[in-house]
PDB file of N, CA and C in Angstrom:
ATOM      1  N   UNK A   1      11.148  -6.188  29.011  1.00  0.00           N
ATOM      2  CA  UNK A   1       9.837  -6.821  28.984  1.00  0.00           C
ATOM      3  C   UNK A   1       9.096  -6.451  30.273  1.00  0.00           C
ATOM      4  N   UNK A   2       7.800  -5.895  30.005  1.00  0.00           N
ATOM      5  CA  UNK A   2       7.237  -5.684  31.437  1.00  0.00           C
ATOM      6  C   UNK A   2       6.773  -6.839  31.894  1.00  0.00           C
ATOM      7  N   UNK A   3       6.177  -6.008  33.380  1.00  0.00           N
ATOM      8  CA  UNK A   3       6.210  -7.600  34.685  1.00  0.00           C
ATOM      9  C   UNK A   3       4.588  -7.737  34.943  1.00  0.00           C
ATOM     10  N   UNK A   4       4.043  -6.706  34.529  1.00  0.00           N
ATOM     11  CA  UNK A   4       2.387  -7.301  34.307  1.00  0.00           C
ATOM     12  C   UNK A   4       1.931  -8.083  33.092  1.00  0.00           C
ATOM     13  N   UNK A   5       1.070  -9.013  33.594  1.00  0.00           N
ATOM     14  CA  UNK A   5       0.775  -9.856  32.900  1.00  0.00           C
ATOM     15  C   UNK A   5      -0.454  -9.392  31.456  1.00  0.00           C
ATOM     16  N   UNK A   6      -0.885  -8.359  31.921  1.00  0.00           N
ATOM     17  CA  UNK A   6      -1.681  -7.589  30.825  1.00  0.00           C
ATOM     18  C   UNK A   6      -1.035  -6.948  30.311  1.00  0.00           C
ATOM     19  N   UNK A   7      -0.018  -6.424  30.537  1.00  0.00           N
ATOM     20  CA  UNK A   7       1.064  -5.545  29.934  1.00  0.00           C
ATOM     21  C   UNK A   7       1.752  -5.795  29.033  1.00  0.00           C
ATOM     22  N   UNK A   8       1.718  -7.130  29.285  1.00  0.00           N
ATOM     23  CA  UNK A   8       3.095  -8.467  28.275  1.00  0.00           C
ATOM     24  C   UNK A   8       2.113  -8.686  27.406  1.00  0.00           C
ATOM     25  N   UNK A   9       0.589  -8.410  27.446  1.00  0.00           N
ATOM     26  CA  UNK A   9      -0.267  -9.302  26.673  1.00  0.00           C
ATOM     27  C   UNK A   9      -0.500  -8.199  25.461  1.00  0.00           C
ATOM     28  N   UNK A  10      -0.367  -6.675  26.064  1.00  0.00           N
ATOM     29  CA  UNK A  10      -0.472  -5.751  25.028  1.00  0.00           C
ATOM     30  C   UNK A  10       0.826  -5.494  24.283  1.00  0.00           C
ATOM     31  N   UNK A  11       1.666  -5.500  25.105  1.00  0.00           N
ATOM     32  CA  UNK A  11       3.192  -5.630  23.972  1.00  0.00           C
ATOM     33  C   UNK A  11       3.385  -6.609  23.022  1.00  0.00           C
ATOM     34  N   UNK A  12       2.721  -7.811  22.971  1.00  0.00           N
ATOM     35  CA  UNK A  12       2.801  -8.781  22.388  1.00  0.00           C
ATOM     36  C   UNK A  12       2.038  -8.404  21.187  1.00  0.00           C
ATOM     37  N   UNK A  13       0.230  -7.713  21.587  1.00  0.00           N
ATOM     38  CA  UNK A  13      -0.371  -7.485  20.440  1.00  0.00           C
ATOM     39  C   UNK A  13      -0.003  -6.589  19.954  1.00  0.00           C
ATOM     40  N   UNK A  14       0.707  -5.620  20.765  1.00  0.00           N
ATOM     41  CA  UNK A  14       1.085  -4.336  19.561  1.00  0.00           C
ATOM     42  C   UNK A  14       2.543  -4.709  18.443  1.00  0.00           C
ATOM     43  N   UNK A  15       3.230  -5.291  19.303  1.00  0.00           N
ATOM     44  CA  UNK A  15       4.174  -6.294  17.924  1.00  0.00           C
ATOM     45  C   UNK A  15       3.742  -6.996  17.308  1.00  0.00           C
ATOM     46  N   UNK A  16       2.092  -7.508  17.308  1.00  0.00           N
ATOM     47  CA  UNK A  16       2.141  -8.677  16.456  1.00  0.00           C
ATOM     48  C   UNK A  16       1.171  -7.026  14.936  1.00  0.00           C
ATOM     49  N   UNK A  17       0.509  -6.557  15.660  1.00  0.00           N
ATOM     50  CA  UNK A  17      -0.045  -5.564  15.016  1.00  0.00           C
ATOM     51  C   UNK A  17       1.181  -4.383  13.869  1.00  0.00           C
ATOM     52  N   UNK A  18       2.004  -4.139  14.780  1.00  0.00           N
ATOM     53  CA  UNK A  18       3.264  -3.590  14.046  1.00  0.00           C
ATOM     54  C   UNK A  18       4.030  -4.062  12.568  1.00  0.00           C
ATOM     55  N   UNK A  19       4.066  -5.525  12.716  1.00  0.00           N
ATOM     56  CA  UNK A  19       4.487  -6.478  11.560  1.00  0.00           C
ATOM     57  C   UNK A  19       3.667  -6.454  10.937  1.00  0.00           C
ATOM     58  N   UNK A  20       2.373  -6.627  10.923  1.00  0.00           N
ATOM     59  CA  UNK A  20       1.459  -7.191  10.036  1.00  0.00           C
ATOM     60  C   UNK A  20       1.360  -5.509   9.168  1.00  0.00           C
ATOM     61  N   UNK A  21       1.184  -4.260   9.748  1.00  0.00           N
ATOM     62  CA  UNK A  21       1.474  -3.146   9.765  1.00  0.00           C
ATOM     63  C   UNK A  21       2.217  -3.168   8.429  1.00  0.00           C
ATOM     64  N   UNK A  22       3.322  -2.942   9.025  1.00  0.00           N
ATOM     65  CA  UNK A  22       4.531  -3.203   7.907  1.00  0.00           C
ATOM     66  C   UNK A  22       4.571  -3.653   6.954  1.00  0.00           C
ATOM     67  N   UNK A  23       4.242  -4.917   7.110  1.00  0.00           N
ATOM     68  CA  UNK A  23       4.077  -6.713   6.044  1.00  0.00           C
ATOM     69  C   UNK A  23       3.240  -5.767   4.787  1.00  0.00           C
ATOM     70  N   UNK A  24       2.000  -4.753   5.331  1.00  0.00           N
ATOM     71  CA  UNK A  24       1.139  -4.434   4.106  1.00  0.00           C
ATOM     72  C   UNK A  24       1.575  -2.911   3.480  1.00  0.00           C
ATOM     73  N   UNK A  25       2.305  -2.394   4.222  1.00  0.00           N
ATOM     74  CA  UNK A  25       2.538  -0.667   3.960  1.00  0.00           C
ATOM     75  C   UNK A  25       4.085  -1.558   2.705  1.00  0.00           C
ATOM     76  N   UNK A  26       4.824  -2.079   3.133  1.00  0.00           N
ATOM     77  CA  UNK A  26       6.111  -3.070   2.732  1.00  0.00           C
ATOM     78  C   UNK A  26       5.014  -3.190   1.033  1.00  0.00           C
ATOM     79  N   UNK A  27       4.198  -3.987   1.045  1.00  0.00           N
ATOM     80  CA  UNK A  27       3.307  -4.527   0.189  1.00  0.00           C
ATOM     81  C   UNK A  27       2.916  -3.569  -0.731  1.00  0.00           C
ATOM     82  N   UNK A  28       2.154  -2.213  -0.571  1.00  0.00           N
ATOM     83  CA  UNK A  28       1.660  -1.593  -1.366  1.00  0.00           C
ATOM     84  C   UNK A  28       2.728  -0.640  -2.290  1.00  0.00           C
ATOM     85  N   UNK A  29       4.008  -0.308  -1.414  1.00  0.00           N
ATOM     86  CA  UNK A  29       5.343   0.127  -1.720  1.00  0.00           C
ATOM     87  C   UNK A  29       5.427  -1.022  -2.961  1.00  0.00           C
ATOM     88  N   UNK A  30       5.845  -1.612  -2.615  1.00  0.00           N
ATOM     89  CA  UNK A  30       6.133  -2.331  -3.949  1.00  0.00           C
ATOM     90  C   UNK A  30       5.187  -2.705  -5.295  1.00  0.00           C
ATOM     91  N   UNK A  31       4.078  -2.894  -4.951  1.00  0.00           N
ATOM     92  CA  UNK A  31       2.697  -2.779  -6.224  1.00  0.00           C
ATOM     93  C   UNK A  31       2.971  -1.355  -6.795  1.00  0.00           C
ATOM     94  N   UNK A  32       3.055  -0.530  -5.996  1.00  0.00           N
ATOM     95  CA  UNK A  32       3.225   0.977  -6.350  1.00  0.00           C
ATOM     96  C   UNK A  32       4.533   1.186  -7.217  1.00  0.00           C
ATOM     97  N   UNK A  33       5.519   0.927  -6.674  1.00  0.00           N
ATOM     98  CA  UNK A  33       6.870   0.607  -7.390  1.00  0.00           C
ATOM     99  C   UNK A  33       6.632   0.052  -8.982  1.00  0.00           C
ATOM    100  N   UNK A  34       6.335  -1.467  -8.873  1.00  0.00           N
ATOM    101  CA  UNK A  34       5.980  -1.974  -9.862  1.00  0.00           C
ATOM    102  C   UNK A  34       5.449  -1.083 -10.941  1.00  0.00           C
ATOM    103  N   UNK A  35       4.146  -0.564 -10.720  1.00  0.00           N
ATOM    104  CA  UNK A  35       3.117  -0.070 -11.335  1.00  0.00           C
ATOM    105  C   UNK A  35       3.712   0.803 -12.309  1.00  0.00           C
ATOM    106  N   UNK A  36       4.642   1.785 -11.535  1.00  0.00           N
ATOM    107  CA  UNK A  36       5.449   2.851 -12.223  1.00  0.00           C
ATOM    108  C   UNK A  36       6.525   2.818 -13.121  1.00  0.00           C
ATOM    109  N   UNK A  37       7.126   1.876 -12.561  1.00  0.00           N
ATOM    110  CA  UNK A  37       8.382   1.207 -13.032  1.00  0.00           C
ATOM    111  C   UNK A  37       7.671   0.596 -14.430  1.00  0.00           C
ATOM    112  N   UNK A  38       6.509   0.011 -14.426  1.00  0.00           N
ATOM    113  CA  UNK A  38       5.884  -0.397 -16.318  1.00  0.00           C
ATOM    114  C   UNK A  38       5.642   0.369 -16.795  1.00  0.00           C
ATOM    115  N   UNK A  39       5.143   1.613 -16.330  1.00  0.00           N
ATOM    116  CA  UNK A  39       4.580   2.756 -16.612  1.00  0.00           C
ATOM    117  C   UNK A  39       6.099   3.518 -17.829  1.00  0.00           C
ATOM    118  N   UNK A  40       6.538   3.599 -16.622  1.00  0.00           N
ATOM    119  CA  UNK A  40       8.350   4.549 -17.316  1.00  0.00           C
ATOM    120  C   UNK A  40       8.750   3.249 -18.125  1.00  0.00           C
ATOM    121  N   UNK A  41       8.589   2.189 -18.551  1.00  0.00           N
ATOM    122  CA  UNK A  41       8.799   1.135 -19.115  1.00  0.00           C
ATOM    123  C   UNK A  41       8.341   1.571 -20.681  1.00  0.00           C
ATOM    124  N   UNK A  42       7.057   2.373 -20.756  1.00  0.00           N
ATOM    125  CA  UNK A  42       6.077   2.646 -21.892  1.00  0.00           C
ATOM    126  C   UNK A  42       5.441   1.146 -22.026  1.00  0.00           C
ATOM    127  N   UNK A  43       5.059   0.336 -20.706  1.00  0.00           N
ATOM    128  CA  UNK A  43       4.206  -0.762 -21.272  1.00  0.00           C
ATOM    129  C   UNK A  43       3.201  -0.645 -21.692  1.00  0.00           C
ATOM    130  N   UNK A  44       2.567  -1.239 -22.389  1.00  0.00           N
ATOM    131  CA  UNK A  44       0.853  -1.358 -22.977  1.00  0.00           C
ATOM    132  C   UNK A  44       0.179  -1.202 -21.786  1.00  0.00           C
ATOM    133  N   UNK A  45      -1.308  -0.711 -22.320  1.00  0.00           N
ATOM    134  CA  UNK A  45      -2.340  -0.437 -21.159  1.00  0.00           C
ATOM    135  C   UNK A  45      -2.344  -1.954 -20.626  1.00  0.00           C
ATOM    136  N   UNK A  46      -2.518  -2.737 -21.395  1.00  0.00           N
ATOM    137  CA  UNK A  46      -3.057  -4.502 -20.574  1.00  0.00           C
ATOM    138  C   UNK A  46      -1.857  -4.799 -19.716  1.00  0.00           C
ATOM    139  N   UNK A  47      -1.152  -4.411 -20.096  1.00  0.00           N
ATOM    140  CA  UNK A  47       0.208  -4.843 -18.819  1.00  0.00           C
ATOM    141  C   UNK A  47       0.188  -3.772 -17.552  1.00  0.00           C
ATOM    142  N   UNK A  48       0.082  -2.468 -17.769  1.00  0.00           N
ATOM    143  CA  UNK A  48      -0.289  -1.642 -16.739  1.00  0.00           C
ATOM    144  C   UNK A  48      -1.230  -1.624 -15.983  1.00  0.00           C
ATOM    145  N   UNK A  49      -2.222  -2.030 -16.688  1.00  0.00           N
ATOM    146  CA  UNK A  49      -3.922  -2.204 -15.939  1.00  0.00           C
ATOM    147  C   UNK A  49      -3.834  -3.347 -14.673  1.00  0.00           C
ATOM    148  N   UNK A  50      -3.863  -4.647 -14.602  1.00  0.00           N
ATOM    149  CA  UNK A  50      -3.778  -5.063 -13.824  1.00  0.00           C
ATOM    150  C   UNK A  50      -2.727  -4.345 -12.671  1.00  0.00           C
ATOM    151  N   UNK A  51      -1.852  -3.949 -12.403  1.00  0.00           N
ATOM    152  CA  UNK A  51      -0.900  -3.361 -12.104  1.00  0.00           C
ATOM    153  C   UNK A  51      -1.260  -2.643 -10.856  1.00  0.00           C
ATOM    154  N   UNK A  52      -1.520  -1.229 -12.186  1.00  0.00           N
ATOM    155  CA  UNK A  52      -2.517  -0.724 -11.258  1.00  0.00           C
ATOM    156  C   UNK A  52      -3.591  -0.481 -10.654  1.00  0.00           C
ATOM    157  N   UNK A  53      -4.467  -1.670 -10.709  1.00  0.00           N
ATOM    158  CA  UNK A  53      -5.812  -2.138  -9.943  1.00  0.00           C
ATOM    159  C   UNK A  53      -5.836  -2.713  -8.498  1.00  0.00           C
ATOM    160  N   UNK A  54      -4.255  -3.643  -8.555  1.00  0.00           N
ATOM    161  CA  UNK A  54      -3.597  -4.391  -7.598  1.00  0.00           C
ATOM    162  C   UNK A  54      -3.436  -3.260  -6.971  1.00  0.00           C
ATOM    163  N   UNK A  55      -3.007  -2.242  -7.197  1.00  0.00           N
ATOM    164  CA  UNK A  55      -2.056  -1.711  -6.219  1.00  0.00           C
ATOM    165  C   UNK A  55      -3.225  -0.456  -5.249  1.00  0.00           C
ATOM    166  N   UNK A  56      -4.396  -0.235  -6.746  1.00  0.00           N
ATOM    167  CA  UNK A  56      -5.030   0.882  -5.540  1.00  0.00           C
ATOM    168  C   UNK A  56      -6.321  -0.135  -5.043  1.00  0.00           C
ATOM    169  N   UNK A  57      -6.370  -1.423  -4.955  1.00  0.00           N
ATOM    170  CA  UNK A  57      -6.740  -2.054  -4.195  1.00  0.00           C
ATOM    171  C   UNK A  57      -6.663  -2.232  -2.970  1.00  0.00           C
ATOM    172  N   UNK A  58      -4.947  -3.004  -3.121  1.00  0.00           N
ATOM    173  CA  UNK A  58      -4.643  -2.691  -1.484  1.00  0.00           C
ATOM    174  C   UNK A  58      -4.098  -1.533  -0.759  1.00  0.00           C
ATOM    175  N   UNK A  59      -4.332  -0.524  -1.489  1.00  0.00           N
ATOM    176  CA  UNK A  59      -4.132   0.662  -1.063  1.00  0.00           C
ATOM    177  C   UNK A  59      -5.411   1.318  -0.152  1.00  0.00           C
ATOM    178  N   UNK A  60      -6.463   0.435  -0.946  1.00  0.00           N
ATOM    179  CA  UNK A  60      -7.950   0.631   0.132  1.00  0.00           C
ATOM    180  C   UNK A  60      -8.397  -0.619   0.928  1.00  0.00           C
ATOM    181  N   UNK A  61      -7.647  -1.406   0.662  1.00  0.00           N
ATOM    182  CA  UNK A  61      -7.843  -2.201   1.435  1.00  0.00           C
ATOM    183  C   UNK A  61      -6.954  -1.989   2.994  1.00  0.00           C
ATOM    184  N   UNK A  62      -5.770  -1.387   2.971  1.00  0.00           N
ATOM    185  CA  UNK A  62      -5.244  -0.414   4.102  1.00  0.00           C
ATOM    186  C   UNK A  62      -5.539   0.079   4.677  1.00  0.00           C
ATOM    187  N   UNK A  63      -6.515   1.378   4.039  1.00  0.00           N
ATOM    188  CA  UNK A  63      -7.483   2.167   4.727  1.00  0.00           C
ATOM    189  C   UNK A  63      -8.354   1.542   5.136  1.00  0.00           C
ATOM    190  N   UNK A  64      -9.567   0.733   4.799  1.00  0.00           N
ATOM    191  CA  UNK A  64     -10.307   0.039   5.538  1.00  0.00           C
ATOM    192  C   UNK A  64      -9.935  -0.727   6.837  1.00  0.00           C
ATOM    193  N   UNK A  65      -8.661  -1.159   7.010  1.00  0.00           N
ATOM    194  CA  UNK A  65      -7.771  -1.176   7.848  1.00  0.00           C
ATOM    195  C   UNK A  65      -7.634  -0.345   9.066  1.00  0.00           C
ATOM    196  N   UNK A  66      -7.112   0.532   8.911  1.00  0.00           N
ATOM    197  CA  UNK A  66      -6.647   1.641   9.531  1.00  0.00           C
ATOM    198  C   UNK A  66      -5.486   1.831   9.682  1.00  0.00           C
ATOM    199  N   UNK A  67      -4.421   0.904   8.618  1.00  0.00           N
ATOM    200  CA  UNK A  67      -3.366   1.261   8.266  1.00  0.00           C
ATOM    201  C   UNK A  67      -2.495   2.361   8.108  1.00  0.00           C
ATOM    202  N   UNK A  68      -3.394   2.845   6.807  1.00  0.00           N
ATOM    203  CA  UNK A  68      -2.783   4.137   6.434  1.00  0.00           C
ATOM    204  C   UNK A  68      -4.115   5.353   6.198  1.00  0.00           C
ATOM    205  N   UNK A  69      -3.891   6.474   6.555  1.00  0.00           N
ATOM    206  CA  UNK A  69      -4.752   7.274   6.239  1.00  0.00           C
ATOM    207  C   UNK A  69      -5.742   7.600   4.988  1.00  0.00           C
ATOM    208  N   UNK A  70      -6.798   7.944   4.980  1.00  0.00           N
ATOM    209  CA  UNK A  70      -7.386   7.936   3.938  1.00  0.00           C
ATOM    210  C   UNK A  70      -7.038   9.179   2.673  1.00  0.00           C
ATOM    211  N   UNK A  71      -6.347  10.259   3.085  1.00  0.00           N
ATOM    212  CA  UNK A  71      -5.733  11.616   2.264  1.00  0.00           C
ATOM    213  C   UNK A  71      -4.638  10.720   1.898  1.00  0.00           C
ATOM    214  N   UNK A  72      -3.498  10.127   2.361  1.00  0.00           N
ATOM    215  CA  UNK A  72      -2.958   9.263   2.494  1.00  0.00           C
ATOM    216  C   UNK A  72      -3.014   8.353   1.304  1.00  0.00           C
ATOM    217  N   UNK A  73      -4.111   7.738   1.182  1.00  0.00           N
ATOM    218  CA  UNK A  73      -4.614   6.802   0.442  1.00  0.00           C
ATOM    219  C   UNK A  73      -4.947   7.330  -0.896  1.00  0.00           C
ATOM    220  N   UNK A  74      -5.404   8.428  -0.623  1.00  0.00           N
ATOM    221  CA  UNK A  74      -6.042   9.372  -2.218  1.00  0.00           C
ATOM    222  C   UNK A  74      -4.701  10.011  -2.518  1.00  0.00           C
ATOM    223  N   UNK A  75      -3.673  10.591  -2.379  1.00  0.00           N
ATOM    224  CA  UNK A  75      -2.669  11.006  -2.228  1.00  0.00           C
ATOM    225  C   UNK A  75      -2.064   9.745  -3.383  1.00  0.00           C
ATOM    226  N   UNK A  76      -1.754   8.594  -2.873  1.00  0.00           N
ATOM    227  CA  UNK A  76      -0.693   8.297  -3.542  1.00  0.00           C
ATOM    228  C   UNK A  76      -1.950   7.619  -4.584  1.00  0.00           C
ATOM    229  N   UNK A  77      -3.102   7.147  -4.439  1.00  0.00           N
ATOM    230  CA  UNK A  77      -3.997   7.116  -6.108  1.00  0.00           C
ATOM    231  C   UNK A  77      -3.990   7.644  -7.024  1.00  0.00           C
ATOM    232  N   UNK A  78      -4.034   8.837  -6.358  1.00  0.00           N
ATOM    233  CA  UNK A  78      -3.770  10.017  -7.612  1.00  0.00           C
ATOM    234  C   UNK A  78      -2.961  10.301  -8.177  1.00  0.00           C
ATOM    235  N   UNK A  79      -1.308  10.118  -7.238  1.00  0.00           N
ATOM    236  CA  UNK A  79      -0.102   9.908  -8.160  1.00  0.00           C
ATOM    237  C   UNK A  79      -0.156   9.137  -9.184  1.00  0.00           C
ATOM    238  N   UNK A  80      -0.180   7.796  -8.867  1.00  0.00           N
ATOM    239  CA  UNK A  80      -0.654   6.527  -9.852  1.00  0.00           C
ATOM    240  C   UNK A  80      -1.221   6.914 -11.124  1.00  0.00           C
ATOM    241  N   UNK A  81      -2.559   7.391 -10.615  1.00  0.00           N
ATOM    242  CA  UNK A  81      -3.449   7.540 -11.776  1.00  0.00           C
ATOM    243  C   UNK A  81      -2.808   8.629 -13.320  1.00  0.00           C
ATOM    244  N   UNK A  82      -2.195   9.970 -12.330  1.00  0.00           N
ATOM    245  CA  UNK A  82      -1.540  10.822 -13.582  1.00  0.00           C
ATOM    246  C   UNK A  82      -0.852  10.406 -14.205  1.00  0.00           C
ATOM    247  N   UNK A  83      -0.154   9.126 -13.405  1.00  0.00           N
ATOM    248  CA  UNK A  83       1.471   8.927 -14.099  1.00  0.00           C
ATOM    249  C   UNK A  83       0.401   8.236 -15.445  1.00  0.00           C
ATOM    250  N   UNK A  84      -0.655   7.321 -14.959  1.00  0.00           N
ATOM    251  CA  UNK A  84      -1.087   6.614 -16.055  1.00  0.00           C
ATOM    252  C   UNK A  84      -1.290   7.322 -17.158  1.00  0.00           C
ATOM    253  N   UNK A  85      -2.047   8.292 -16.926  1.00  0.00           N
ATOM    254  CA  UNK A  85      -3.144   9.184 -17.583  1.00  0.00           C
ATOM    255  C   UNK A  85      -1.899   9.722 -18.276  1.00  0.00           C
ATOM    256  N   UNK A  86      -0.666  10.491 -18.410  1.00  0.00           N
ATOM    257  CA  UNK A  86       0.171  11.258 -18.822  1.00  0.00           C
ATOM    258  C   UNK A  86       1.121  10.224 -20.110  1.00  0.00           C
ATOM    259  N   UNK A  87       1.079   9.302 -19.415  1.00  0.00           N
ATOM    260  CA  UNK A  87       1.328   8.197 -20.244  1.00  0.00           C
ATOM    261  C   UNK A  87       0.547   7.563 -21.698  1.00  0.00           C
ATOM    262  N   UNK A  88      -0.601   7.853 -21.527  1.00  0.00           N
ATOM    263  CA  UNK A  88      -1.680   7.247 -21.896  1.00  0.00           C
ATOM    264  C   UNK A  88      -1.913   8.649 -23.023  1.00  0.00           C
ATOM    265  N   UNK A  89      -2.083   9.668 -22.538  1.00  0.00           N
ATOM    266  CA  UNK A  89      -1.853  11.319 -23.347  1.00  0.00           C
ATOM    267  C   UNK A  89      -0.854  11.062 -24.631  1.00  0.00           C
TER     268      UNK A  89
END
């Protein structure tokens, strides 16, 4: 632990920033998971749809963030979206 007192104050915010970090990258991993997992399921569009709305939601809601990158962000949408679309074919 450092011995400046501004120092302790930025280690503190960058751990509290790190978790919360996590808490949402943790978060979209799993909507994403989900999404696919109904997908390879052959669920109906109404069960998939919400699904995947949730998921490229907070997938921009990240980016607005500055979570995760925005190529990043289009990157794994677009996965999403084919799996739908191929499904849906």
């Amino acid at each position: 632990m450092p011995n400046i007192k501004s120092v302790k104050k930025d280690f503190l915010r960058s751990r509290e920033r790190q978790l919360r970090n996590q808490a949402a990258k943790s978060q979209i991993k799993t909507l994403i998971k989900k999404a696919r997992v109904a997908i390879e399921a052959h669920a109906t569009a109404e069960e998939v749809k919400p699904l995947v709305t949730a998921a490229v939601s907070l997938v921009d809601r990240a980016v607005k963030r500055g979570i995760i990158h925005k190529n990043a962000a289009a990157r794994r949408k677009s996965r999403l979206a084919k799996r739908v679309n191929a499904v849906a074919a």
